[in-house]
N, C-alpha and C. Protein backbone atom coordinates (compact mmCIF):
# COMPACT_ATOMS: atom_id res chain seq x y z
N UNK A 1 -34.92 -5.23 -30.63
CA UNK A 1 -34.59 -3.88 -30.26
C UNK A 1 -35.55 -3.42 -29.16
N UNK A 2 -35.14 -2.89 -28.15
CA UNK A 2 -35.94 -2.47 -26.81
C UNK A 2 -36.55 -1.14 -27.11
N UNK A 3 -37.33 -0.72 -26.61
CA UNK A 3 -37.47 1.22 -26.76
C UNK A 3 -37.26 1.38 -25.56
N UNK A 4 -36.72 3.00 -25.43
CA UNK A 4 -36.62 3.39 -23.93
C UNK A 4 -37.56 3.92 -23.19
N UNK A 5 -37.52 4.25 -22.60
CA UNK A 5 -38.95 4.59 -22.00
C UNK A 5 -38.83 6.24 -21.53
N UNK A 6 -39.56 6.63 -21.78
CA UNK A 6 -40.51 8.57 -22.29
C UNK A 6 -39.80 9.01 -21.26
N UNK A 7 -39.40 10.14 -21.03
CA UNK A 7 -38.44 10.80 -20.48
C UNK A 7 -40.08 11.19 -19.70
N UNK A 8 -40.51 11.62 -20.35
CA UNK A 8 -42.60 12.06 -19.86
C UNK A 8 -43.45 11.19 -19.49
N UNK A 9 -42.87 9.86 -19.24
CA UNK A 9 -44.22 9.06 -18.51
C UNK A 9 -44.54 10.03 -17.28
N UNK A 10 -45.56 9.67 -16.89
CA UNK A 10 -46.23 10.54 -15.81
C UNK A 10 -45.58 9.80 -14.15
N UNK A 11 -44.61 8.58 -13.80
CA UNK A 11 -44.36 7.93 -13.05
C UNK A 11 -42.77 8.06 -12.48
N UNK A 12 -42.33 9.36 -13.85
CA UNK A 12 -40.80 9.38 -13.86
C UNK A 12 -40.45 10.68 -14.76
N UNK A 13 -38.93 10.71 -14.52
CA UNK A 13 -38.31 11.44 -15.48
C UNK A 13 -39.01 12.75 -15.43
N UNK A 14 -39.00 13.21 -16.61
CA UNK A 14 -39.11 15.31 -17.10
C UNK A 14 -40.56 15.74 -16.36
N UNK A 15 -41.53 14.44 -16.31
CA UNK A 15 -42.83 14.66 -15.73
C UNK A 15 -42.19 14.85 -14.13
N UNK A 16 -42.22 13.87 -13.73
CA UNK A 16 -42.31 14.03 -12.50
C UNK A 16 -41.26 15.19 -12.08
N UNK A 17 -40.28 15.78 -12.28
CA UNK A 17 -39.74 17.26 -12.05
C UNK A 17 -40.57 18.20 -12.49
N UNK A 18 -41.33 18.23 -13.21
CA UNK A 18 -41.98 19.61 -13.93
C UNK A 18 -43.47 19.16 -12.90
N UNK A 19 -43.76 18.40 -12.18
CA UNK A 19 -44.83 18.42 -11.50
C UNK A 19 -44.31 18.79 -9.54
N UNK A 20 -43.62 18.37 -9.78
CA UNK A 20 -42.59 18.63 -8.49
C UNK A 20 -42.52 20.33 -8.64
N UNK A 21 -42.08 21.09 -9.24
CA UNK A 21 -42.17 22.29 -9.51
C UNK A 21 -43.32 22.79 -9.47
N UNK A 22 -44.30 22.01 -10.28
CA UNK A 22 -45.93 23.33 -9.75
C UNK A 22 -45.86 23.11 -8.29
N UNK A 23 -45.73 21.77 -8.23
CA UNK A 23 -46.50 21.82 -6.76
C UNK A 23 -45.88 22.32 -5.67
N UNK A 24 -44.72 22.88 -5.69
CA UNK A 24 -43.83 23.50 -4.98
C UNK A 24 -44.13 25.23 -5.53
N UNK A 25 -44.20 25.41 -6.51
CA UNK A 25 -44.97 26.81 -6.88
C UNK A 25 -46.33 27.60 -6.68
N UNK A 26 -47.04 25.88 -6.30
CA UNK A 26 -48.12 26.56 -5.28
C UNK A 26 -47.94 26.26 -4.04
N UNK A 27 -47.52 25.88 -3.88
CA UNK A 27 -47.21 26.34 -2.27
C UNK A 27 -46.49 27.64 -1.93
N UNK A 28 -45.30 28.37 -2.37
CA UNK A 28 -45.06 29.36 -2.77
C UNK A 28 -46.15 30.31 -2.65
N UNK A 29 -47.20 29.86 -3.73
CA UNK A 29 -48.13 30.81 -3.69
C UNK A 29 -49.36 30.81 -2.37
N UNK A 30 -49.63 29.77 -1.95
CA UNK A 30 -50.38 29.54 -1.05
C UNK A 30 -49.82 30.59 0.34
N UNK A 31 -48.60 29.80 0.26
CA UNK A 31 -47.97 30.77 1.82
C UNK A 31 -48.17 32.43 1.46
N UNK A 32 -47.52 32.86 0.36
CA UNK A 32 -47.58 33.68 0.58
C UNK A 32 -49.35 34.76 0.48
N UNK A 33 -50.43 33.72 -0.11
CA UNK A 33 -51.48 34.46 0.10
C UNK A 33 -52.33 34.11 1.26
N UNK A 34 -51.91 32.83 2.02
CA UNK A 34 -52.86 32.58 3.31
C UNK A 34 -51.68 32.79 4.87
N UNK A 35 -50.09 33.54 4.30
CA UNK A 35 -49.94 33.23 5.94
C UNK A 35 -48.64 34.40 5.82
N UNK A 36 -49.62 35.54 7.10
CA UNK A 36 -48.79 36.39 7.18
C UNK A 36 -47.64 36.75 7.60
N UNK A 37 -47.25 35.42 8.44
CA UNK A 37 -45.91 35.52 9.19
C UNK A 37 -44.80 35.29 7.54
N UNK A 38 -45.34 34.33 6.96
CA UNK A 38 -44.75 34.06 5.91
C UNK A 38 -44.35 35.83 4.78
N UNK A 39 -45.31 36.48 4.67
CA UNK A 39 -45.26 37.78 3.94
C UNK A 39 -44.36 38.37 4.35
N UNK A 40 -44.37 38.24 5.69
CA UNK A 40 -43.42 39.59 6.64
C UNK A 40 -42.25 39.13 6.58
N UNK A 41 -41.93 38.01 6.78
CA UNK A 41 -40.23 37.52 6.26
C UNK A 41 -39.83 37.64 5.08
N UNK A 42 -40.84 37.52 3.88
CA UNK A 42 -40.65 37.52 2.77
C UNK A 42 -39.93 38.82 2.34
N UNK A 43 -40.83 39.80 2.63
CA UNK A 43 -40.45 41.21 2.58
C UNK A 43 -39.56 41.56 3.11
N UNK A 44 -38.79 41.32 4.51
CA UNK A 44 -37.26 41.67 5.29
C UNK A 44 -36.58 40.46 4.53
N UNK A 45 -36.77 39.32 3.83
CA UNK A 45 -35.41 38.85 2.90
C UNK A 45 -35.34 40.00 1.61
N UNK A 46 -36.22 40.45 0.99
CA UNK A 46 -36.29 41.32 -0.14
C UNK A 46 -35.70 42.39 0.06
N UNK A 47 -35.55 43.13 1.68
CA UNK A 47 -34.50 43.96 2.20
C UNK A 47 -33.34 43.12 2.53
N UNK A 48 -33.36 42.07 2.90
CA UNK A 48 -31.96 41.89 3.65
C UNK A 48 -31.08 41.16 2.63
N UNK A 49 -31.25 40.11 1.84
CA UNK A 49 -30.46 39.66 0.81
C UNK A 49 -29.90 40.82 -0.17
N UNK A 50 -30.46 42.35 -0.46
CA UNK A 50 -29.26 42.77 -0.76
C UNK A 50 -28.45 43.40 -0.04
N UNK A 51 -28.74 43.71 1.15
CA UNK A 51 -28.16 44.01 2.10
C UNK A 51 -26.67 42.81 2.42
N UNK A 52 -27.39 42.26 2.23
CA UNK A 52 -25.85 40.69 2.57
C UNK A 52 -25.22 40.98 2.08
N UNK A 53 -25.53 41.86 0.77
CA UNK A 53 -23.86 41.96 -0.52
C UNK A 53 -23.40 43.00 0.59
N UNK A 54 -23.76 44.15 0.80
CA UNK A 54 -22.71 45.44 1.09
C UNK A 54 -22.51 45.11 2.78
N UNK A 55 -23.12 43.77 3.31
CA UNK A 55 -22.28 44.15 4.65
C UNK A 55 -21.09 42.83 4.42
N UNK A 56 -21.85 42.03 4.05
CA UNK A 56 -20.78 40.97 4.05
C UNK A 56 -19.34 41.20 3.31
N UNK A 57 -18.10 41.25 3.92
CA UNK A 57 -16.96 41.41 3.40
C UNK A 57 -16.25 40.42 2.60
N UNK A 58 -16.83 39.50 2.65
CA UNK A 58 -16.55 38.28 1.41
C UNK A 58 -17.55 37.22 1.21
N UNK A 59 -17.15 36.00 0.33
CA UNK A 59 -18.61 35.84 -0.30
C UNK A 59 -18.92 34.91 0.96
N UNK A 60 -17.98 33.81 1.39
CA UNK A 60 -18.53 32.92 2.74
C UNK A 60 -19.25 34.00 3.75
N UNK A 61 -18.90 35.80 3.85
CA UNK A 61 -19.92 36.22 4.83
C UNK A 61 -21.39 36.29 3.95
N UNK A 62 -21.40 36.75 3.28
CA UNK A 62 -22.52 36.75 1.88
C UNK A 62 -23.51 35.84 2.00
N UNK A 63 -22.63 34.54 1.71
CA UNK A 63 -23.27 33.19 1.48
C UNK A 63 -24.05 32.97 3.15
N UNK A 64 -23.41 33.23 4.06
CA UNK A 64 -23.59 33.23 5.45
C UNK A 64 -25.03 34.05 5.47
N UNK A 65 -24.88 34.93 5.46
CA UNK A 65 -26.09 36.24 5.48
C UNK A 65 -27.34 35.53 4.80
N UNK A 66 -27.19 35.60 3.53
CA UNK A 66 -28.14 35.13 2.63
C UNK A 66 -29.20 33.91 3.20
N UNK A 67 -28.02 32.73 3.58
CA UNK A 67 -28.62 31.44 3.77
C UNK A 67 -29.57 31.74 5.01
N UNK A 68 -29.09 32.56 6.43
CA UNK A 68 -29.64 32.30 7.39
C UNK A 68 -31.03 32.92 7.32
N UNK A 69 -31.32 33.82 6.34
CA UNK A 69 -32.68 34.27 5.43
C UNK A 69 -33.38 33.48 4.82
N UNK A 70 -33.09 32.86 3.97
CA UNK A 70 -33.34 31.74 3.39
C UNK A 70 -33.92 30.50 4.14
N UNK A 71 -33.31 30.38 5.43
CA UNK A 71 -33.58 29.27 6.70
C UNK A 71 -34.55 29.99 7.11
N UNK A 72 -34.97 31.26 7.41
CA UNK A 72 -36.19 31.50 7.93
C UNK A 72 -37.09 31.13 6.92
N UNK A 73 -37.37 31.07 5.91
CA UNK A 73 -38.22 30.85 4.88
C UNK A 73 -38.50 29.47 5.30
N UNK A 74 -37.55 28.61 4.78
CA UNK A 74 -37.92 27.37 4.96
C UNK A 74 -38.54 26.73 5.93
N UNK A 75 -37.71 27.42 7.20
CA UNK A 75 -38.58 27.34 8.59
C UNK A 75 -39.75 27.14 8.89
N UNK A 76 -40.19 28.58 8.75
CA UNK A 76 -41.80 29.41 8.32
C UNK A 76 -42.62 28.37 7.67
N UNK A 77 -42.22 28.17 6.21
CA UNK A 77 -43.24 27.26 5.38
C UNK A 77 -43.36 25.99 6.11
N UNK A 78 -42.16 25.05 7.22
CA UNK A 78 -42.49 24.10 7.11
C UNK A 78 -43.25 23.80 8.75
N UNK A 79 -43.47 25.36 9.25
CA UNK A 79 -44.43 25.36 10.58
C UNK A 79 -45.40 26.11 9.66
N UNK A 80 -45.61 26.65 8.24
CA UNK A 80 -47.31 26.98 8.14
C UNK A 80 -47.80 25.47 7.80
N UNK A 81 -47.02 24.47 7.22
CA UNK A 81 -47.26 23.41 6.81
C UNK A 81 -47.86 22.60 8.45
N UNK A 82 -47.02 22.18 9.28
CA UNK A 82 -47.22 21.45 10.49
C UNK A 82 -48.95 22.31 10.49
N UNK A 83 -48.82 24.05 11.11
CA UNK A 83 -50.36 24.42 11.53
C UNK A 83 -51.18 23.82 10.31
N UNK A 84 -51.19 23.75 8.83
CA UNK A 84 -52.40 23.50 8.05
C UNK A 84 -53.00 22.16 8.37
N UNK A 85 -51.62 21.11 8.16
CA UNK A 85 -51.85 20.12 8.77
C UNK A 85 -53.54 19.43 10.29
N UNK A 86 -52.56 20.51 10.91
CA UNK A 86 -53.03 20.59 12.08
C UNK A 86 -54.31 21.05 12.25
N UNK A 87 -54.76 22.32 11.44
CA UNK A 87 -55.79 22.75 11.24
C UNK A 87 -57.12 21.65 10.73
N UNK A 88 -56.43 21.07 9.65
CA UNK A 88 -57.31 20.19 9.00
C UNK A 88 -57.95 18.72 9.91
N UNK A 89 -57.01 18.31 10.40
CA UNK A 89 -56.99 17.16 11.09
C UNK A 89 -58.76 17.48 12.18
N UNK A 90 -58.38 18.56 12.89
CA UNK A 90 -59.58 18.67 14.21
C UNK A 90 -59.71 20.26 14.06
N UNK A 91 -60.52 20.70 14.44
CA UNK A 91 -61.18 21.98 14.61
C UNK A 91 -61.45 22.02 15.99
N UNK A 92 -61.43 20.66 16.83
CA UNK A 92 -60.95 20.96 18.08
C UNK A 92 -59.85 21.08 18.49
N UNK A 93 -59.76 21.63 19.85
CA UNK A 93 -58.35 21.42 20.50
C UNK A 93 -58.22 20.56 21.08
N UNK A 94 -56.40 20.04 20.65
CA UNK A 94 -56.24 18.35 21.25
C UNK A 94 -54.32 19.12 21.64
N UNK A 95 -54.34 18.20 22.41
CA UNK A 95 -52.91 18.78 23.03
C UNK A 95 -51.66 18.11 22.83
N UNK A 96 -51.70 17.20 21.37
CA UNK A 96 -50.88 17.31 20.56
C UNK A 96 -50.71 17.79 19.45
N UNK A 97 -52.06 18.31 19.02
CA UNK A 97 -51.97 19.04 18.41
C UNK A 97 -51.10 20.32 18.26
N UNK A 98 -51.63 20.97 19.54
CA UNK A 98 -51.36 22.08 20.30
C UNK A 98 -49.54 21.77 20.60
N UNK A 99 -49.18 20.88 21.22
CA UNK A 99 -48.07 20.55 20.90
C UNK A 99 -47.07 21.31 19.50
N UNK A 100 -47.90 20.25 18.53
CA UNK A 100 -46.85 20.31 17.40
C UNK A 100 -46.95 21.62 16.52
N UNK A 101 -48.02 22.98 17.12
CA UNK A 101 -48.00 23.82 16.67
C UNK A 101 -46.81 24.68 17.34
N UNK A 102 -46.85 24.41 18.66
CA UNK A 102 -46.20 25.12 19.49
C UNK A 102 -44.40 24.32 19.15
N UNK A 103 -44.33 23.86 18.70
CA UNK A 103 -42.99 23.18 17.94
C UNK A 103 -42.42 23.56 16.87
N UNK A 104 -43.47 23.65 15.95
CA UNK A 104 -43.38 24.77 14.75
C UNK A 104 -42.98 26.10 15.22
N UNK A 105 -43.49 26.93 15.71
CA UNK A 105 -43.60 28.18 16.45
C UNK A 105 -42.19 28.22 17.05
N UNK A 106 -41.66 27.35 17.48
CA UNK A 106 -40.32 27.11 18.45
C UNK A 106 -39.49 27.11 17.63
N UNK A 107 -39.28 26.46 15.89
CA UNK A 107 -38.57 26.41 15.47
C UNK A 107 -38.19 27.48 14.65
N UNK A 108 -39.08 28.60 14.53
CA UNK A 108 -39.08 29.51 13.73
C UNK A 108 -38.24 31.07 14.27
N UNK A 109 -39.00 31.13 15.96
CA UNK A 109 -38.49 31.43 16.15
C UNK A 109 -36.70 31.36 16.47
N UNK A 110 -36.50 30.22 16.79
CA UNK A 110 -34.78 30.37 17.07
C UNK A 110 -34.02 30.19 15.84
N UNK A 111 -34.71 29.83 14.61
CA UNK A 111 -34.00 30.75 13.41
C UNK A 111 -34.12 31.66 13.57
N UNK A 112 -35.05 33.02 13.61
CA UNK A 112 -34.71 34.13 13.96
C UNK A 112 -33.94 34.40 14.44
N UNK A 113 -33.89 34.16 15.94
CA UNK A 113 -33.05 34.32 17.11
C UNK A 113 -31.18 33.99 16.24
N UNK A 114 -31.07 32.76 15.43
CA UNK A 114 -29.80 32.87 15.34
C UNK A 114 -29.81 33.36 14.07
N UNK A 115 -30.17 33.95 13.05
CA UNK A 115 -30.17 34.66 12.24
C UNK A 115 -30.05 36.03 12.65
N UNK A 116 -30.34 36.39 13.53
CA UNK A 116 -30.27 37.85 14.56
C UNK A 116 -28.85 38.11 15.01
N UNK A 117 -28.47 36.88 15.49
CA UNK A 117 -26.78 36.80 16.08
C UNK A 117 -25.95 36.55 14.91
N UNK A 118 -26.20 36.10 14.00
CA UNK A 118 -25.28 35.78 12.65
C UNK A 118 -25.40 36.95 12.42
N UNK A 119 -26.51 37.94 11.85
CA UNK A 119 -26.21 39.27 11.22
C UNK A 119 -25.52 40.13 12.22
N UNK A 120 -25.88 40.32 13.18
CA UNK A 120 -25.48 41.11 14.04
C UNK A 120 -23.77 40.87 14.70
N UNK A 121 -23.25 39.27 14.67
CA UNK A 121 -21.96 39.09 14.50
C UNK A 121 -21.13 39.54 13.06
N UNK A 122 -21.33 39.75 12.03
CA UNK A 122 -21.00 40.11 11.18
C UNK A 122 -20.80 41.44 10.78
N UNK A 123 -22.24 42.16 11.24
CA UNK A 123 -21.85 43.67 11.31
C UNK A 123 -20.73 44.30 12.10
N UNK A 124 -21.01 43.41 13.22
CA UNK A 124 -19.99 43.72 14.46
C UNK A 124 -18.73 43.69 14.06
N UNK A 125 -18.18 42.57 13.27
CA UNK A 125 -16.55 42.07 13.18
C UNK A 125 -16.18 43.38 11.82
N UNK A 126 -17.67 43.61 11.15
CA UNK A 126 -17.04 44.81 10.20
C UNK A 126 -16.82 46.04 10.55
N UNK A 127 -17.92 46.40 11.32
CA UNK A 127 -17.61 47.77 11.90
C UNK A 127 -16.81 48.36 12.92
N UNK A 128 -16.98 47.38 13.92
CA UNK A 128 -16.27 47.64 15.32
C UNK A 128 -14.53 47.14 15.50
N UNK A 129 -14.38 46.84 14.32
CA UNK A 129 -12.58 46.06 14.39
C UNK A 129 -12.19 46.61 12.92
N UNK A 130 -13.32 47.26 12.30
CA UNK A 130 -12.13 48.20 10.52
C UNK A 130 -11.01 49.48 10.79
């Protein structure tokens, strides 16, 4: 007779999801106590996701609204991630460094930028054509 093996070894299974989760919960927490670009989005999704319910006229506009909020988040965390990175590596300036901050920075913004035109196409098709 075989035994199966622990849903809780530390290499697999229920462990390794429930460790996957802190460590994704501090980061969560990290961004939001070391990086302010991160706060300030945080706070306009906390306005704007319910906002998505009453502008969006059905749930694909909803789902639309929501996500492109959501993409700034992800964005954000994964250029505070590139700068920590970056930070750690040299305390000098090196110009790939400098590079891949300025890449981060690039990508954040043009989520904005099309998160700006998604909301703002949406308001438009509701208000200006009801």
């Amino acid at each position: 007779m075989t035994s199966h093996p622990s849903p809780f070894k530390s290499t697999g299974g229920l462990r390794r999801i429930f460790n996957a989760l802190r460590y994704s919960w501090q980061g969560l927490k990290a961004a939001i106590k070391y990086e302010a670009a991160f706060r300030q989005e945080l706070a306009l999704a906390v306005l704007m996701i319910p906002a998505a319910f009453f502008l969006g006229r059905n749930t694909t506009e909803v789902f639309l609204l929501i996500a492109t909020v959501v993409l700034v988040l992800v964005v954000e965390l994964l250029n505070s991630a590139i700068e920590a990175l970056a930070d750690a590596l040299s305390v000098e300036r090196h110009p790939l460094l400098g590079r891949a901050k300025d890449l981060g920075s690039a990508a954040v913004m043009l989520m904005l930028i099309f998160t700006g035109v998604v909301w703002a196409g949406v308001a438009i098709s509701r208000y200006a054509w009801s």
